[in-house]
N, C-alpha and C. Protein backbone atom coordinates (compact mmCIF):
# COMPACT_ATOMS: atom_id res chain seq x y z
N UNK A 1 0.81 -1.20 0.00
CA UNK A 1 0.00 0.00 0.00
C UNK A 1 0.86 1.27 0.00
N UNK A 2 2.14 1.01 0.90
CA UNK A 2 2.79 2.26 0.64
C UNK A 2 3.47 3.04 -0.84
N UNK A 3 3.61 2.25 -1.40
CA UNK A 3 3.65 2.76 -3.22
C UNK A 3 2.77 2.99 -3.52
N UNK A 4 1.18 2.60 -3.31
CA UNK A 4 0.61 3.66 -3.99
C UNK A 4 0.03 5.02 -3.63
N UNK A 5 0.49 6.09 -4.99
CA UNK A 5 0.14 7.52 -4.36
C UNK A 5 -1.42 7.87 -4.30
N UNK A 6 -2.39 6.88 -4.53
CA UNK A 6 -3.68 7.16 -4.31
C UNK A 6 -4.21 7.11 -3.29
N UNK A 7 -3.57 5.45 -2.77
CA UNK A 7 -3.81 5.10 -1.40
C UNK A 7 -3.57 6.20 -0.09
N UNK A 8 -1.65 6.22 -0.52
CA UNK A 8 -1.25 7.28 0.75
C UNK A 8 -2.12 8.55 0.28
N UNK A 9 -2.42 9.36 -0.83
CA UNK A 9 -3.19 10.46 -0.47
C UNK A 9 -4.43 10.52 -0.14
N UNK A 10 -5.15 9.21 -0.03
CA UNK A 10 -6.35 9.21 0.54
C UNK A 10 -5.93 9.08 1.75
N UNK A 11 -5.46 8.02 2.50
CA UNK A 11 -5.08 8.00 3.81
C UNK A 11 -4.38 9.25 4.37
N UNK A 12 -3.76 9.92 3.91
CA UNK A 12 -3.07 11.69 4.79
C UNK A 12 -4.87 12.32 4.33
N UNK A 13 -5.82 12.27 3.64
CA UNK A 13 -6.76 13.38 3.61
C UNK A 13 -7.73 12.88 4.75
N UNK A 14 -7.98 11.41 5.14
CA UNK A 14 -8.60 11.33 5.95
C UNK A 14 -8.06 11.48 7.35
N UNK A 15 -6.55 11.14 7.41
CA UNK A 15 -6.18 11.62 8.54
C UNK A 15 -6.73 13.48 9.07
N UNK A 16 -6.05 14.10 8.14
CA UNK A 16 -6.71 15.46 8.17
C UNK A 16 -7.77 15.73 8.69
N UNK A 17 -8.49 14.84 7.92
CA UNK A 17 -10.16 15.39 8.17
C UNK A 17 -10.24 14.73 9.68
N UNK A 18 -10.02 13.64 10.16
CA UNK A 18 -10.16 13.23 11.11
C UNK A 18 -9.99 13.99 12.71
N UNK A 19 -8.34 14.94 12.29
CA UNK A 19 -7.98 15.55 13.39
C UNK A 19 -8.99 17.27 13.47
N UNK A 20 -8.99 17.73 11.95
CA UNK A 20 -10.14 18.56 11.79
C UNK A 20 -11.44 18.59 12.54
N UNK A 21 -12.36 16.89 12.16
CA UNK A 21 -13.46 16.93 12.94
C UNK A 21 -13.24 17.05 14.67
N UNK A 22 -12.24 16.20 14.90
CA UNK A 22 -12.28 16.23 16.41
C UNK A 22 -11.91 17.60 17.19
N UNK A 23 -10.70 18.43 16.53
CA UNK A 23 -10.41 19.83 16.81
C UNK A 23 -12.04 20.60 16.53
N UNK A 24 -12.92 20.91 15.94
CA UNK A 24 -14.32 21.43 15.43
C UNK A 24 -15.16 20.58 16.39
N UNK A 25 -14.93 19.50 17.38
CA UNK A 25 -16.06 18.71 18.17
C UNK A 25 -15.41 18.86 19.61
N UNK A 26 -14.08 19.56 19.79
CA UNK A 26 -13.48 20.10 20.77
C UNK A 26 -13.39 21.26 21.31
N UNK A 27 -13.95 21.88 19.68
CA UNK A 27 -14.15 23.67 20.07
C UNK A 27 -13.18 24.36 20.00
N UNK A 28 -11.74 23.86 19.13
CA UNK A 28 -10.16 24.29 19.04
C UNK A 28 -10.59 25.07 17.39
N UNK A 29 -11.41 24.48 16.79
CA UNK A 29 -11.39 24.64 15.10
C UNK A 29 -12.96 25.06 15.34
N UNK A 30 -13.96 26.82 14.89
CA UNK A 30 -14.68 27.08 14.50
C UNK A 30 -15.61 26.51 13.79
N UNK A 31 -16.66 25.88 13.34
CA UNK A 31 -16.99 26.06 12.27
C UNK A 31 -18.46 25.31 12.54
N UNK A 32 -18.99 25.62 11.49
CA UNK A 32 -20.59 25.68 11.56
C UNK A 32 -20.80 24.12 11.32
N UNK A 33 -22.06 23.99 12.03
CA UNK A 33 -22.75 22.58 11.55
C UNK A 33 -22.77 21.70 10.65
N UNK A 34 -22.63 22.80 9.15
CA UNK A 34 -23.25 22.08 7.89
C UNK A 34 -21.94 22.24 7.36
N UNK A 35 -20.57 22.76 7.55
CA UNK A 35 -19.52 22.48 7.25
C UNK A 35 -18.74 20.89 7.96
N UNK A 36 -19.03 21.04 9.20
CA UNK A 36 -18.32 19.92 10.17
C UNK A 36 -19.08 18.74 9.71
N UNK A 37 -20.75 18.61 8.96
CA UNK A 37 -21.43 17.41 9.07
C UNK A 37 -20.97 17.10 7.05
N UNK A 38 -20.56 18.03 6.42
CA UNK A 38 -19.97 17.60 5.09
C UNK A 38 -18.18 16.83 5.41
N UNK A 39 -17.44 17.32 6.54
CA UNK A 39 -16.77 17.03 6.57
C UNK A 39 -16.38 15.46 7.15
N UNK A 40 -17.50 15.30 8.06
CA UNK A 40 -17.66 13.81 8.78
C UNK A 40 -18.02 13.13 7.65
N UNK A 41 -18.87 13.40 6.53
CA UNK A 41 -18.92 12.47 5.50
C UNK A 41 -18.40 12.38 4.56
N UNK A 42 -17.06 13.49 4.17
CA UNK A 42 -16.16 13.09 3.36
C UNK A 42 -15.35 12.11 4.53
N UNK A 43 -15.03 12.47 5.42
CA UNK A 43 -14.30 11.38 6.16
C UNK A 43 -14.50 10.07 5.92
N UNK A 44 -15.86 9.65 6.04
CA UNK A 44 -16.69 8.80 6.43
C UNK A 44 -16.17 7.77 4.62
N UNK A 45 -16.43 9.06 3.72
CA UNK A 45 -16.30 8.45 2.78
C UNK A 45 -14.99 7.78 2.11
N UNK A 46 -13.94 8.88 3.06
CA UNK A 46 -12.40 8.43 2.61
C UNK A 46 -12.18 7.26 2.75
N UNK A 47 -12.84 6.57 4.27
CA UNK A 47 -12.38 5.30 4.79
C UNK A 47 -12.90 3.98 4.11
N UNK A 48 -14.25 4.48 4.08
CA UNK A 48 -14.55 3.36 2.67
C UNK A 48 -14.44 3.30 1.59
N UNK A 49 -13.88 4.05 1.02
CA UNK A 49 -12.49 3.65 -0.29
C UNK A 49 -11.08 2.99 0.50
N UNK A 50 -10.54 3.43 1.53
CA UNK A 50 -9.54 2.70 1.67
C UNK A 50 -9.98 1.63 2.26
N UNK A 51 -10.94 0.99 2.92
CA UNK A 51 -11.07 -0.25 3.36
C UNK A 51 -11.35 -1.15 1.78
N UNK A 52 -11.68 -0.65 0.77
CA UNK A 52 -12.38 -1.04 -0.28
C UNK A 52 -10.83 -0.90 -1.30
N UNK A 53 -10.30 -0.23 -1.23
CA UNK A 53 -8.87 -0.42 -1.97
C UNK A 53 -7.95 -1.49 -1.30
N UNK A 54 -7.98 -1.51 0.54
CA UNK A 54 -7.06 -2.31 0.65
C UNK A 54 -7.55 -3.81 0.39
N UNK A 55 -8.90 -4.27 0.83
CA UNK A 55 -9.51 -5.56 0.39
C UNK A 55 -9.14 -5.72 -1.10
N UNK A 56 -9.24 -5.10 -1.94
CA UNK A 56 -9.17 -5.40 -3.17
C UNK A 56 -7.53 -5.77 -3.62
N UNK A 57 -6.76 -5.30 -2.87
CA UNK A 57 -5.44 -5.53 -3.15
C UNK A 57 -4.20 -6.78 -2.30
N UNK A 58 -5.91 -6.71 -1.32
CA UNK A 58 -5.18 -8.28 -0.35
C UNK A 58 -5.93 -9.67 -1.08
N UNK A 59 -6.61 -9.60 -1.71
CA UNK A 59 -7.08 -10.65 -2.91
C UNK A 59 -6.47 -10.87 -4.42
């Protein structure tokens, strides 16, 4: 997985988003409702591509 640059740049964007939501659910990072609830579901969505890239590449 570490060669590919799709994989690692999905995995660093969900990291991001990850420390994002929790800084914004901690009250460190501003931001409105309907920004933080698009951002939990790009999250949401990063991880199921990488659970769905790495299955596909352990078969």
């Amino acid at each position: 997985m570490k060669s590919d640059p799709e994989f690692r740049q999905l995995y660093h964007r969900h990291r991001e988003l990850d420390k994002q939501v929790l800084d914004a659910e901690l009250g460190v990072l501003p931001l409105d409702d309907t920004t933080l609830a698009r951002m939990k579901k790009e999250k949401l969505n990063a991880k199921d591509r990488l659970t769905r890239m790495f299955d596909q590449r352990r078969h």
